[in-house]
PDB file of N, CA and C in Angstrom:
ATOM      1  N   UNK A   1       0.851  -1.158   0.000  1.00  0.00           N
ATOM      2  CA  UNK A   1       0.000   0.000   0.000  1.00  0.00           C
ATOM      3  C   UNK A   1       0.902   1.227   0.000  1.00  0.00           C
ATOM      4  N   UNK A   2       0.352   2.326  -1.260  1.00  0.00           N
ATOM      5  CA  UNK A   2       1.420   3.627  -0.714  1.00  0.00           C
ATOM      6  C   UNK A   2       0.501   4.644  -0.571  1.00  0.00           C
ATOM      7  N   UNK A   3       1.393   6.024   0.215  1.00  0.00           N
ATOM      8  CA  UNK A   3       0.686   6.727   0.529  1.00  0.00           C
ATOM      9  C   UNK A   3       0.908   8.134   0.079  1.00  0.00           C
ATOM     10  N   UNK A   4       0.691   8.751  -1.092  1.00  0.00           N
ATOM     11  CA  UNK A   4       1.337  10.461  -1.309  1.00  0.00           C
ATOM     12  C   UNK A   4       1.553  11.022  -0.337  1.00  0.00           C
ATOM     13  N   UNK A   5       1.702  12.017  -0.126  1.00  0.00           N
ATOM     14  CA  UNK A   5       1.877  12.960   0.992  1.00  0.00           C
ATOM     15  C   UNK A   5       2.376  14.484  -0.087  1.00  0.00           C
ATOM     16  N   UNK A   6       0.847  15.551   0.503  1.00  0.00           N
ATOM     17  CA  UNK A   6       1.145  16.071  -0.191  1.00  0.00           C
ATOM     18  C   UNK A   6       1.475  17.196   0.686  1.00  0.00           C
ATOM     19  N   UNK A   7       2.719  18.363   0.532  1.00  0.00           N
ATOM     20  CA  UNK A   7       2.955  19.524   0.618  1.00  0.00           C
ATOM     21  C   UNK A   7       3.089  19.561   2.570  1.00  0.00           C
ATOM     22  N   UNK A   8       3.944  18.136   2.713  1.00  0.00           N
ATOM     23  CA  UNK A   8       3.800  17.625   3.994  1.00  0.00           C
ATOM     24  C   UNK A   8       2.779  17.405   5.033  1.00  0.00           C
ATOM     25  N   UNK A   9       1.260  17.671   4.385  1.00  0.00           N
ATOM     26  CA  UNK A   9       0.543  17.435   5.362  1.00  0.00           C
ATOM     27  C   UNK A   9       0.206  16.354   5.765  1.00  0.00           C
ATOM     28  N   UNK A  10       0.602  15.893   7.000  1.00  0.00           N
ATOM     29  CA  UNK A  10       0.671  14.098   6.865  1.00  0.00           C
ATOM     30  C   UNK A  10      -0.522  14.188   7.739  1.00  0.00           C
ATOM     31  N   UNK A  11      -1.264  15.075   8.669  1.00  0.00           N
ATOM     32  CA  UNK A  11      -2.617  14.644   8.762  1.00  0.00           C
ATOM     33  C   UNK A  11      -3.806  14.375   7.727  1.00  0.00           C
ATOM     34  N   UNK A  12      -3.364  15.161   6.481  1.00  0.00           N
ATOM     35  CA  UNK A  12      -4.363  14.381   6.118  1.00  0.00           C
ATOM     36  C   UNK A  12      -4.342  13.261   4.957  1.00  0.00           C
ATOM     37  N   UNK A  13      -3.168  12.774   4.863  1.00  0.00           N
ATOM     38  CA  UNK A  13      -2.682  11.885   4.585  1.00  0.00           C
ATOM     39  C   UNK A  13      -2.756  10.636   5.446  1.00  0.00           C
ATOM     40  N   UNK A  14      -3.060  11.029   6.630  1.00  0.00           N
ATOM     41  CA  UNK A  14      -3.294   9.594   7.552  1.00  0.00           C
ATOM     42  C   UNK A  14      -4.690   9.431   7.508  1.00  0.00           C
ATOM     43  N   UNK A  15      -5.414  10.590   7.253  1.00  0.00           N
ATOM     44  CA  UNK A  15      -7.167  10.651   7.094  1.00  0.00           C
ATOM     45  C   UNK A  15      -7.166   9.907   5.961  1.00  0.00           C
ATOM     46  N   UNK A  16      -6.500  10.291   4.868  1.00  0.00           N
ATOM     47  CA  UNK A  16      -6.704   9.728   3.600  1.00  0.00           C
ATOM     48  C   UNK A  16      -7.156   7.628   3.968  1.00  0.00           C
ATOM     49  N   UNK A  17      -5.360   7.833   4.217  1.00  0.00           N
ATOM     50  CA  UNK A  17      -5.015   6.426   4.497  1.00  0.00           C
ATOM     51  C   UNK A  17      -6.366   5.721   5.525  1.00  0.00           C
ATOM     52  N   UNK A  18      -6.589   5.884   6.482  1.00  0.00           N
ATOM     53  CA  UNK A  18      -8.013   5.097   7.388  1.00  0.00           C
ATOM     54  C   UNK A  18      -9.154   5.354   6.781  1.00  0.00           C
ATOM     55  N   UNK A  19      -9.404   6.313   6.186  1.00  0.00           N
ATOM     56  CA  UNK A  19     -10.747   6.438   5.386  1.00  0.00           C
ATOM     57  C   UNK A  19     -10.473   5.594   3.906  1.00  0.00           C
ATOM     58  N   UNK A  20      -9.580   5.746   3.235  1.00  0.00           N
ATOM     59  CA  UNK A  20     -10.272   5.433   1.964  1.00  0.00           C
ATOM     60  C   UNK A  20      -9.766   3.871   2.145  1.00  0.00           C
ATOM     61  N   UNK A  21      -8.198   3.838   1.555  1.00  0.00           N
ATOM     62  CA  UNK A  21      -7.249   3.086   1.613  1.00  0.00           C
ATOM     63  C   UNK A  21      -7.301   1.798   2.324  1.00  0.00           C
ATOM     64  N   UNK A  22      -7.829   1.887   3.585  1.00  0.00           N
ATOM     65  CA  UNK A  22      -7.982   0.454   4.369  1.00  0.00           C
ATOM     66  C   UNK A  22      -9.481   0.136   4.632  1.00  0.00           C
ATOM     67  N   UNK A  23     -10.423   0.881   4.583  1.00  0.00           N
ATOM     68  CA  UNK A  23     -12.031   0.679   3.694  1.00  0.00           C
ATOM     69  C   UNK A  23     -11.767  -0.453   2.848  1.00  0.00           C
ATOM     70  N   UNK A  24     -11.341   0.326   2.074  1.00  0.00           N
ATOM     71  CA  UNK A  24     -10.960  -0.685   0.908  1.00  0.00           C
ATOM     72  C   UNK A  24     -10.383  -1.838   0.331  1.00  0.00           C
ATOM     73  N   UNK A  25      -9.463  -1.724   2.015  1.00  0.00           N
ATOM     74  CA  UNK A  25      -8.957  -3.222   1.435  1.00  0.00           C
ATOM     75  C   UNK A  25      -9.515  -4.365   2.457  1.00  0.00           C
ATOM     76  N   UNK A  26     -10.059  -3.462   3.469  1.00  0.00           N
ATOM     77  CA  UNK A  26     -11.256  -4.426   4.111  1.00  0.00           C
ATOM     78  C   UNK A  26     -10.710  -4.766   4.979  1.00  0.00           C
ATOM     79  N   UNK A  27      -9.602  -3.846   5.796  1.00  0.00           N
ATOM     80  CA  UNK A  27      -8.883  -4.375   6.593  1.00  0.00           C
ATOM     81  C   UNK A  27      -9.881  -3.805   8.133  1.00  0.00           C
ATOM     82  N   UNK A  28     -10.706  -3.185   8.009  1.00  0.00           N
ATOM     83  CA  UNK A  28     -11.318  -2.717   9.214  1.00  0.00           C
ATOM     84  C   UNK A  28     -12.043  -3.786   9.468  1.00  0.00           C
ATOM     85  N   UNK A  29     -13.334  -4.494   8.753  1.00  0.00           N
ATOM     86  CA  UNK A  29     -13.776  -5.359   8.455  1.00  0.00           C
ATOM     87  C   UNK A  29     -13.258  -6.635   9.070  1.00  0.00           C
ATOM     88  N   UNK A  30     -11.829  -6.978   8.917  1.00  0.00           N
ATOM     89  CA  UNK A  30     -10.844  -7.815   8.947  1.00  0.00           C
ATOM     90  C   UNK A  30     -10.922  -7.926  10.903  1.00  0.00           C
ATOM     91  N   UNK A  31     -10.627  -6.690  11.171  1.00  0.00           N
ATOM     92  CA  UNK A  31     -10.333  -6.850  12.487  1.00  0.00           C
ATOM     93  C   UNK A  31     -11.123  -7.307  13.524  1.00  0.00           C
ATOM     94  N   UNK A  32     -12.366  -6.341  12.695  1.00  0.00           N
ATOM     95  CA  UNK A  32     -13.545  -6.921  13.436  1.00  0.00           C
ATOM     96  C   UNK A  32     -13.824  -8.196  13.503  1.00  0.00           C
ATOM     97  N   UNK A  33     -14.047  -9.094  13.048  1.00  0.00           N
ATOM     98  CA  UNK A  33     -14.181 -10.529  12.583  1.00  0.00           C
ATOM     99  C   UNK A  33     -12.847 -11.112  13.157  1.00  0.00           C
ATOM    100  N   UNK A  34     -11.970 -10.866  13.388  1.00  0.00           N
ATOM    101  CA  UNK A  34     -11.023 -11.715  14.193  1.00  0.00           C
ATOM    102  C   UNK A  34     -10.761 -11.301  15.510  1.00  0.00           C
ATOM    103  N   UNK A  35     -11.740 -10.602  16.252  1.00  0.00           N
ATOM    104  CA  UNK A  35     -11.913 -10.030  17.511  1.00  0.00           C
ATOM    105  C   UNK A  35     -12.442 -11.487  18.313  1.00  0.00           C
ATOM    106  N   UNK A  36     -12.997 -12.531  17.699  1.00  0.00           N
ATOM    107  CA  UNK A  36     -13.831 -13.378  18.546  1.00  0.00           C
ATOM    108  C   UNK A  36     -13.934 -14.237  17.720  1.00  0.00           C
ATOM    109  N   UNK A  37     -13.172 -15.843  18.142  1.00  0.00           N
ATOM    110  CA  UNK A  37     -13.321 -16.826  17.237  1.00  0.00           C
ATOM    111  C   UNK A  37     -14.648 -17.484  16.437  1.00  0.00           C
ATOM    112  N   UNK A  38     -14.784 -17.115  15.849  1.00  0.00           N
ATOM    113  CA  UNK A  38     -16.493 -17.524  14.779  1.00  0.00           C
ATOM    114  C   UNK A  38     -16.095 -18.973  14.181  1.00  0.00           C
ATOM    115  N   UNK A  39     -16.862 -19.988  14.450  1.00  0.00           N
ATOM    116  CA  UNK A  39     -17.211 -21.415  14.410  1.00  0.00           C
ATOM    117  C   UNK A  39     -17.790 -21.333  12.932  1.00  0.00           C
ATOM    118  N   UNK A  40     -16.788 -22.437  12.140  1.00  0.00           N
ATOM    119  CA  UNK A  40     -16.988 -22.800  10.458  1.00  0.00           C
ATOM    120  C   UNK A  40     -18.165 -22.481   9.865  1.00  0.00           C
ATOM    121  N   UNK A  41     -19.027 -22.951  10.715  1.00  0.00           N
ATOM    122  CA  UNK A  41     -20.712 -22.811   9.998  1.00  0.00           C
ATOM    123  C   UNK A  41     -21.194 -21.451  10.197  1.00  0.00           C
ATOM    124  N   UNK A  42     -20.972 -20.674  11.483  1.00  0.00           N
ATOM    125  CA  UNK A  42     -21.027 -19.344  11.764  1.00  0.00           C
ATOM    126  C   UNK A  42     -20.537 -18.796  10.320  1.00  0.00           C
ATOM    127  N   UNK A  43     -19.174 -18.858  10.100  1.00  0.00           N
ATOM    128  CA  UNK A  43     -18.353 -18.178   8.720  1.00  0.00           C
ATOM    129  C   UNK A  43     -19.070 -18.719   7.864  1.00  0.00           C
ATOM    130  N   UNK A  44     -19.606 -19.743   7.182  1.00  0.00           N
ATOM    131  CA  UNK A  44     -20.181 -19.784   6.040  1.00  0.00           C
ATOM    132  C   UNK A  44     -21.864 -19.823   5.865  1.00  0.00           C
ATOM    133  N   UNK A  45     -22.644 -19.399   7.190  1.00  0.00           N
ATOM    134  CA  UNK A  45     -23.492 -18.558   7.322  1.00  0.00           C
ATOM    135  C   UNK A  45     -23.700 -17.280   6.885  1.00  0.00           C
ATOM    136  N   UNK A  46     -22.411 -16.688   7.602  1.00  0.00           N
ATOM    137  CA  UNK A  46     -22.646 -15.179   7.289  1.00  0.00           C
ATOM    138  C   UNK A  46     -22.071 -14.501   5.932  1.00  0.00           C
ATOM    139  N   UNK A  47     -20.918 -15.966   5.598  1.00  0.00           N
ATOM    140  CA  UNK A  47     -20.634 -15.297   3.921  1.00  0.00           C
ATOM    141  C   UNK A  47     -21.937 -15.654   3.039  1.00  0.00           C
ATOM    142  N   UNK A  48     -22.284 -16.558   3.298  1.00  0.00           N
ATOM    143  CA  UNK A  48     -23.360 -16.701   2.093  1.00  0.00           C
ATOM    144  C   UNK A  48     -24.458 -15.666   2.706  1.00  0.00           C
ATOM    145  N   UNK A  49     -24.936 -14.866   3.752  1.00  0.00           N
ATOM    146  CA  UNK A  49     -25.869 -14.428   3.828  1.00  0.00           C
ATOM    147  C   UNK A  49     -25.157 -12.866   3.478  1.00  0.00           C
ATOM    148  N   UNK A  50     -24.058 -12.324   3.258  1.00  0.00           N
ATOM    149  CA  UNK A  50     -23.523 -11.465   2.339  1.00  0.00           C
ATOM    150  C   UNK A  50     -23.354 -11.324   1.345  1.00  0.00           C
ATOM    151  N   UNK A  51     -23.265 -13.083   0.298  1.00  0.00           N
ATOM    152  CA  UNK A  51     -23.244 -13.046  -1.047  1.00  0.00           C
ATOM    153  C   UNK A  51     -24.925 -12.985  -1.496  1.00  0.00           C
ATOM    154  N   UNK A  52     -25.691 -13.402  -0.921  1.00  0.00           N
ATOM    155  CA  UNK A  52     -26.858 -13.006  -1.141  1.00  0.00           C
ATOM    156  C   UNK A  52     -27.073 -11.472  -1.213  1.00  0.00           C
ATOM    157  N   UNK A  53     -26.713 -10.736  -0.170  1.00  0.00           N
ATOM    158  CA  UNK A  53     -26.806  -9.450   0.023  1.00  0.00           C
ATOM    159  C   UNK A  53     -26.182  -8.420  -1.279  1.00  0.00           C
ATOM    160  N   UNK A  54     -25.004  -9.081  -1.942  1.00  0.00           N
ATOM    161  CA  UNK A  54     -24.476  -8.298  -2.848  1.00  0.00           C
ATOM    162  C   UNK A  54     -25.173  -8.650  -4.254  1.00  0.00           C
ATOM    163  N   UNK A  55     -25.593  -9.728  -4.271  1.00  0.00           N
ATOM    164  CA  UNK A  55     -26.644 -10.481  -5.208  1.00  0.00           C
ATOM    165  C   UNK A  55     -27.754  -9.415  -5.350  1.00  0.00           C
ATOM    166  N   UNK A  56     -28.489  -9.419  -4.446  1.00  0.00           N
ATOM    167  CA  UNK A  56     -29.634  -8.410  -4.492  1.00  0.00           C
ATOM    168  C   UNK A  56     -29.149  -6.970  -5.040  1.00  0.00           C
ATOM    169  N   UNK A  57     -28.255  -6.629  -4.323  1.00  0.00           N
ATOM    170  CA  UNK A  57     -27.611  -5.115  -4.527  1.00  0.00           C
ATOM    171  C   UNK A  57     -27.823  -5.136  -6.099  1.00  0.00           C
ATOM    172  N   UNK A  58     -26.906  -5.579  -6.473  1.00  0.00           N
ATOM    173  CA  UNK A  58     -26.159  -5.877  -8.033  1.00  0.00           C
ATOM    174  C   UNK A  58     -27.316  -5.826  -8.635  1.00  0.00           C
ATOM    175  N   UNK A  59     -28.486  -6.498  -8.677  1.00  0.00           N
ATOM    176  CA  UNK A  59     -29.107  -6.965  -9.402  1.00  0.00           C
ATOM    177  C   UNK A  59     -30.531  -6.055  -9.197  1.00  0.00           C
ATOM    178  N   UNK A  60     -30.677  -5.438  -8.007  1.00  0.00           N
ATOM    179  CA  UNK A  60     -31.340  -3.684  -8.212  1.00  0.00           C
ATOM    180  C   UNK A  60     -30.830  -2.567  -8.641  1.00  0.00           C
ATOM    181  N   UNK A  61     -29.273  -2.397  -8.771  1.00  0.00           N
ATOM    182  CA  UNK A  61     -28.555  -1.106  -9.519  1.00  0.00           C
ATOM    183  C   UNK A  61     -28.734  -1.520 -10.898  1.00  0.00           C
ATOM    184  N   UNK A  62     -28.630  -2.969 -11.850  1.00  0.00           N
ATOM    185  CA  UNK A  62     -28.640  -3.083 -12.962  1.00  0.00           C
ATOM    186  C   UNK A  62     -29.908  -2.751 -13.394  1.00  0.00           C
ATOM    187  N   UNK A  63     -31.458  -3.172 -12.381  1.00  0.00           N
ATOM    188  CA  UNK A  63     -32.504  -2.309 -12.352  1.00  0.00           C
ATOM    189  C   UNK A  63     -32.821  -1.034 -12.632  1.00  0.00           C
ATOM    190  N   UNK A  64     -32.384  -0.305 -12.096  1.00  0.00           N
ATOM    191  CA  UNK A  64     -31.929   1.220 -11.979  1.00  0.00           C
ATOM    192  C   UNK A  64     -31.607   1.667 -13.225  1.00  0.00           C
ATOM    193  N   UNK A  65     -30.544   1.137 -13.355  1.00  0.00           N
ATOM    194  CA  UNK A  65     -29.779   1.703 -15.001  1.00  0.00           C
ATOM    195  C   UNK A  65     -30.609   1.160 -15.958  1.00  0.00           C
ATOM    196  N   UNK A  66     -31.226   0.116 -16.219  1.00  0.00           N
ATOM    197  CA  UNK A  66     -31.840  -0.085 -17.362  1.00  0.00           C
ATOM    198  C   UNK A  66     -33.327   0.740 -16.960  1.00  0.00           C
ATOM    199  N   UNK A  67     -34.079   1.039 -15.866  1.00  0.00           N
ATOM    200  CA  UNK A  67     -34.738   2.384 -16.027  1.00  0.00           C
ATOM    201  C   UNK A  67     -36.120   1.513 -15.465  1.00  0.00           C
ATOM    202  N   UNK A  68     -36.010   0.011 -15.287  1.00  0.00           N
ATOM    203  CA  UNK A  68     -37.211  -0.781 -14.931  1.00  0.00           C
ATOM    204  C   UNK A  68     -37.633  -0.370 -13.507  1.00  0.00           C
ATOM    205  N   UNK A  69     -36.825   0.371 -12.494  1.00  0.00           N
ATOM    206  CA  UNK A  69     -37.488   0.406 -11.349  1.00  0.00           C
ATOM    207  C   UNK A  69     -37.060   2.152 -10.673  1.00  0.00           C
ATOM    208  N   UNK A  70     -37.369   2.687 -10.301  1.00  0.00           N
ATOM    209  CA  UNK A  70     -36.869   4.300 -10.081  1.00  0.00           C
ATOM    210  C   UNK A  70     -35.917   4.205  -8.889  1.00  0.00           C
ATOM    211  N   UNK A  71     -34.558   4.965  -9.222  1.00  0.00           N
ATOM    212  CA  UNK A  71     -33.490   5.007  -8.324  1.00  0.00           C
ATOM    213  C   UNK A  71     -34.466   6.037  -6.919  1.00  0.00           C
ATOM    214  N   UNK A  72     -33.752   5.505  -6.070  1.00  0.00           N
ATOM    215  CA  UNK A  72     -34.420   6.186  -4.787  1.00  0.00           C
ATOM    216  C   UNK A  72     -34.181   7.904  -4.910  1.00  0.00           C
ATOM    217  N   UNK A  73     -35.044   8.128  -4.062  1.00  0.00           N
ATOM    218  CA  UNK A  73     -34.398   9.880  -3.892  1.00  0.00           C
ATOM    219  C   UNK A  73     -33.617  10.208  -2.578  1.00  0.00           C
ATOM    220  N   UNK A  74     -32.964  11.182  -3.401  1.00  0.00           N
ATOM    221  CA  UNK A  74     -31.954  11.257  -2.058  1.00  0.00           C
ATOM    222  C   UNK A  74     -32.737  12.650  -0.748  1.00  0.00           C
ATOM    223  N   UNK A  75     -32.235  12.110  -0.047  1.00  0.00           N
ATOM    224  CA  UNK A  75     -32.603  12.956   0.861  1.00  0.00           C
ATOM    225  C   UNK A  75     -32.207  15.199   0.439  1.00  0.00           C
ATOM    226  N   UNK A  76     -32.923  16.039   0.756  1.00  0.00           N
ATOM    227  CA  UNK A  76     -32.479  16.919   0.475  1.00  0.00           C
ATOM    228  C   UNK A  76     -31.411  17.207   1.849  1.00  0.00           C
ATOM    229  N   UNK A  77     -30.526  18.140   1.616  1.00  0.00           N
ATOM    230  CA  UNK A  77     -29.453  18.520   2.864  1.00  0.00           C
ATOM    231  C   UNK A  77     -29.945  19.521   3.229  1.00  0.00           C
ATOM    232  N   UNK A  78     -29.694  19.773   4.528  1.00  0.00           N
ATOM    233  CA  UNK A  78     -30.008  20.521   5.591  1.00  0.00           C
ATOM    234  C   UNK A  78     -28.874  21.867   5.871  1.00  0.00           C
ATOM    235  N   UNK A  79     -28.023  21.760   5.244  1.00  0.00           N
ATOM    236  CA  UNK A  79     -26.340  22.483   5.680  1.00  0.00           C
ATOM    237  C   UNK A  79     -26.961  23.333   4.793  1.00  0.00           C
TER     238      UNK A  79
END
């Protein structure tokens, strides 16, 4: 993993890094889940009840884009 650093500001270069960078590689995710030993069937419980979950996702955004179901509305902002 690397990290720019721009014009020395390494705070927000470390923001960068915990927000985007390890999001992403799922390392937060990671920790959590090895906080407390989870039993085989537990783990392939909860992956398949996530691959389901991304199943659905996937398969309402391709919804969306082809125009068969209306993308949600977003909330208006308050700021």
């Amino acid at each position: 993993m690397q990290l720019l650093v721009r014009d020395n500001n390494i705070d927000q270069a470390i923001r960068v890094l915990k927000k985007k960078k390890m999001q992403r590689e799922g390392l937060f995710q990671e920790m959590k889940e090895r906080r407390a030993y989870e039993k085989p069937s537990e783990r392939r419980i909860r992956e398949k009840a996530q691959a389901i979950s991304r199943h659905r996702k996937a398969a309402r955004k391709k919804l969306q884009r082809e125009g068969l179901i209306a993308a949600p509305r977003r909330k208006a902002s308050t700021r």
